[in-house]
N, C-alpha and C. Protein backbone atom coordinates (compact mmCIF):
# COMPACT_ATOMS: atom_id res chain seq x y z
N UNK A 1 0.84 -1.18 0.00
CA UNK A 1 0.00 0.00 0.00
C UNK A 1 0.88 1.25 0.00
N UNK A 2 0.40 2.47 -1.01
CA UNK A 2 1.25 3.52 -0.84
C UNK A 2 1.42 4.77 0.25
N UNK A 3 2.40 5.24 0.88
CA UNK A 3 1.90 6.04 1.39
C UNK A 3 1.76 7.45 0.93
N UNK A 4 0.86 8.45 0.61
CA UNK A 4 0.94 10.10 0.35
C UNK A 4 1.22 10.60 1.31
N UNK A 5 2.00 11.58 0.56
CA UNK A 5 2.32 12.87 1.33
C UNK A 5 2.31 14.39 1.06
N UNK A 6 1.94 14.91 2.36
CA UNK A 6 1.28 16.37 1.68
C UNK A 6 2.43 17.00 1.28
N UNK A 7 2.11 17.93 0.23
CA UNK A 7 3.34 19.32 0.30
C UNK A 7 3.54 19.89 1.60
N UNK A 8 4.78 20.03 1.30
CA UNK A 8 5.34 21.35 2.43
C UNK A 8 4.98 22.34 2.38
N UNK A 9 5.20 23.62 3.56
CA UNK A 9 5.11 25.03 2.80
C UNK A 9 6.30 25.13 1.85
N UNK A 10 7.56 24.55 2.55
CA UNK A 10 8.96 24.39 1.27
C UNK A 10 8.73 24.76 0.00
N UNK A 11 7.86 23.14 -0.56
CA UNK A 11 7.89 22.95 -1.05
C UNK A 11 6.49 23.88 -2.64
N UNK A 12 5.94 24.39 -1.42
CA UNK A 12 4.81 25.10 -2.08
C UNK A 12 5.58 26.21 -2.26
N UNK A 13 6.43 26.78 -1.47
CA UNK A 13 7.37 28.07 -1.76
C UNK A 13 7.99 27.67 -3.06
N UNK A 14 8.56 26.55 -3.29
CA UNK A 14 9.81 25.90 -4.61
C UNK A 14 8.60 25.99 -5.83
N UNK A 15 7.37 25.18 -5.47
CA UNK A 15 6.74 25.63 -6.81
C UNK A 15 6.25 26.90 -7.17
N UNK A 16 5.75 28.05 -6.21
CA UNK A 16 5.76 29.68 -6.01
C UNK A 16 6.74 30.24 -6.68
N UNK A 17 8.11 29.82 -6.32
CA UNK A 17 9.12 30.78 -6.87
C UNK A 17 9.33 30.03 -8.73
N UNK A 18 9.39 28.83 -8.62
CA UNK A 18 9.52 28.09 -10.29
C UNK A 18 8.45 28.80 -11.20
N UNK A 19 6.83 28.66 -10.73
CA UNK A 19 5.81 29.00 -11.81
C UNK A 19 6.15 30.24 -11.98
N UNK A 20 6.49 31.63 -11.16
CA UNK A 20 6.53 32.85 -11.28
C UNK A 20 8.00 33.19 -12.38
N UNK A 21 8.61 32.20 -12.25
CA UNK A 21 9.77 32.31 -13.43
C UNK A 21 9.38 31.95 -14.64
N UNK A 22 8.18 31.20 -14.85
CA UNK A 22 7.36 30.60 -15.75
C UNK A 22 8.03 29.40 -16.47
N UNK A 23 8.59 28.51 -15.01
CA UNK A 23 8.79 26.42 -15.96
C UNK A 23 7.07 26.30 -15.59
N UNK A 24 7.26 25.22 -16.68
CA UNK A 24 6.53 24.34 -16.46
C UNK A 24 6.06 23.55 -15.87
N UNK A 25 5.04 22.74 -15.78
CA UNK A 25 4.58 21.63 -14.55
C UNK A 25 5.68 20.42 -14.11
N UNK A 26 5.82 20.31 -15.63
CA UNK A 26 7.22 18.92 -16.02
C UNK A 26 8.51 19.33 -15.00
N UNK A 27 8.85 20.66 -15.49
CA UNK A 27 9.94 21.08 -15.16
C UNK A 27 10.08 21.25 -13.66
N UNK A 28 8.74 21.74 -13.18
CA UNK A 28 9.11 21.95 -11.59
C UNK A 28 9.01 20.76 -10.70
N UNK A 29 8.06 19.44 -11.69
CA UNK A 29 8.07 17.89 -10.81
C UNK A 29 9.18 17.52 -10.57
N UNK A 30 9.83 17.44 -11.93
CA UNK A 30 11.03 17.13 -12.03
C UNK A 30 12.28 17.53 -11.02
N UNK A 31 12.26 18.97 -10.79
CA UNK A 31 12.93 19.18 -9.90
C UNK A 31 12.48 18.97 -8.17
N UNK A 32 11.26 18.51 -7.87
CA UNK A 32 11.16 18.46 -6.96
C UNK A 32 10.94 16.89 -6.73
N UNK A 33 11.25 15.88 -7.65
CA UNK A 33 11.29 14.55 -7.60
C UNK A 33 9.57 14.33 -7.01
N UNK A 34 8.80 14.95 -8.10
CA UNK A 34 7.26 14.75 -7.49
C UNK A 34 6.91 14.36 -8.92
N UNK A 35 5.67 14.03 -8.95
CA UNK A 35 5.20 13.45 -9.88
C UNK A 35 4.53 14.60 -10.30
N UNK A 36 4.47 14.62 -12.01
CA UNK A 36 3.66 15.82 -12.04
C UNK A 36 2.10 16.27 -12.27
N UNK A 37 1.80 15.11 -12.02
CA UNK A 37 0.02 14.99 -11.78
C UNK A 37 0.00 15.82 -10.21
N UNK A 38 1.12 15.93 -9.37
CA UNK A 38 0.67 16.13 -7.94
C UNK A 38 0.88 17.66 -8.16
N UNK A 39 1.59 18.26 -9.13
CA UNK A 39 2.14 19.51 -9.23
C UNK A 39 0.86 20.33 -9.97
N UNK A 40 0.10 19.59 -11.02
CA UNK A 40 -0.61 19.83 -11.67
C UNK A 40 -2.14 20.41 -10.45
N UNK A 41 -2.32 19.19 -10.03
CA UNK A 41 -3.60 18.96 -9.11
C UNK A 41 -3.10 20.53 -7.79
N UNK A 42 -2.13 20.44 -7.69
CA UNK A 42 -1.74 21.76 -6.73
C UNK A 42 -2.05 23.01 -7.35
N UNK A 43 -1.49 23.38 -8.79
CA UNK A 43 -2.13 24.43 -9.20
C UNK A 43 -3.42 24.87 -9.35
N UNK A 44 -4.10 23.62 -10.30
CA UNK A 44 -5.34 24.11 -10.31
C UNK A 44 -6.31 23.54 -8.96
N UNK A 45 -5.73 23.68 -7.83
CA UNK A 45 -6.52 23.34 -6.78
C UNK A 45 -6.36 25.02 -6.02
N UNK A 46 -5.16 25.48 -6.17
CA UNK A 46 -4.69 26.73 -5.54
C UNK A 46 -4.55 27.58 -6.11
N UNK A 47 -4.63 27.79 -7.42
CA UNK A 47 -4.53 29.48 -8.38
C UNK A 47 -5.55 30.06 -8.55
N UNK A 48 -5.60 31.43 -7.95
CA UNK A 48 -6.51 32.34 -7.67
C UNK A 48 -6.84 33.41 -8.26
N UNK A 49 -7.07 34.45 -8.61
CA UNK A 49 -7.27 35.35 -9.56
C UNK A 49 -6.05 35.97 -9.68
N UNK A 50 -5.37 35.95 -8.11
CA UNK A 50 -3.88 36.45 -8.43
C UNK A 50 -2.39 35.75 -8.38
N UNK A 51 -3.06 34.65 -8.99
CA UNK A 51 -2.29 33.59 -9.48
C UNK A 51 -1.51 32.71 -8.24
N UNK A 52 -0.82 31.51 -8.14
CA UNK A 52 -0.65 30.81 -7.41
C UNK A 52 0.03 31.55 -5.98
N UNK A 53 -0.17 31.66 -4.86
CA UNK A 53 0.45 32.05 -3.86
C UNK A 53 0.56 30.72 -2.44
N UNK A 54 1.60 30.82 -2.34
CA UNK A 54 1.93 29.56 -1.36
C UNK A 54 1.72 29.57 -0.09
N UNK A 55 1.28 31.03 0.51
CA UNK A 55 0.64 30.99 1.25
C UNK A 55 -0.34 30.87 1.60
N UNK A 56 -1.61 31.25 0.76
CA UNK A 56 -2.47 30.68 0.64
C UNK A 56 -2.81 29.48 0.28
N UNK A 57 -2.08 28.52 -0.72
CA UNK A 57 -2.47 27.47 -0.86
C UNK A 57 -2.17 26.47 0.67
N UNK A 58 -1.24 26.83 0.97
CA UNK A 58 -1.02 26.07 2.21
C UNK A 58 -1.98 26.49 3.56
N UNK A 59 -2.49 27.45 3.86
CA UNK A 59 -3.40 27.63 4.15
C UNK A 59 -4.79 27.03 4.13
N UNK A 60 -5.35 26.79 2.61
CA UNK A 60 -6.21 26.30 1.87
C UNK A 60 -6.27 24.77 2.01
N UNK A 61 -5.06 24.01 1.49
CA UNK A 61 -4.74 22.83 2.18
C UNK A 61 -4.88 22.55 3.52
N UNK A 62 -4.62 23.09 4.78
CA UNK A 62 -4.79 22.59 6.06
C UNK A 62 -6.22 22.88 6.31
N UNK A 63 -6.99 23.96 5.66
CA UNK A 63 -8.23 24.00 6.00
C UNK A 63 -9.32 22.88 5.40
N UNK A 64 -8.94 22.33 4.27
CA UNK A 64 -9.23 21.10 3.57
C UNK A 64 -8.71 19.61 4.32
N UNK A 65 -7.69 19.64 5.02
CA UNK A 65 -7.40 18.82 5.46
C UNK A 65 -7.96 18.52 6.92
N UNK A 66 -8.39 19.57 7.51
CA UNK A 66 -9.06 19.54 9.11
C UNK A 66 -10.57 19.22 9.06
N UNK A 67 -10.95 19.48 7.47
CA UNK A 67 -12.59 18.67 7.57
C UNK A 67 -12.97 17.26 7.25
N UNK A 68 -11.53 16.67 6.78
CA UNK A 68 -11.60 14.97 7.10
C UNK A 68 -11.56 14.34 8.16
């Protein structure tokens, strides 16, 4: 059985600072040895009108995560 694991704020910072340089999904999995369905599912779970912010998504995430 596998186990998941959530993003970091780290790691939500590493994809924050990559998309704003404008790589790609590929490019930032890749560097973060993540798969990039998980990188994908992070953006469009967390980009907002003013585009991805890692503080908020991590935010957003723990508040999603405290109603399971």
């Amino acid at each position: 059985m596998q186990k998941y694991t959530q993003l970091t704020y780290e790691q939500r910072y590493h994809i924050y600072l990559l998309n704003k340089q404008g790589y790609n999904q590929i490019f930032i999995a890749k560097s973060m040895n993540r798969n990039k369905s998980t990188i994908s599912r992070e953006l469009s779970r967390n980009t907002g009108k003013r585009g991805y912010r890692h503080k908020q998504a991590n935010r957003l995430a723990d508040e999603r995560h405290q109603k399971k």
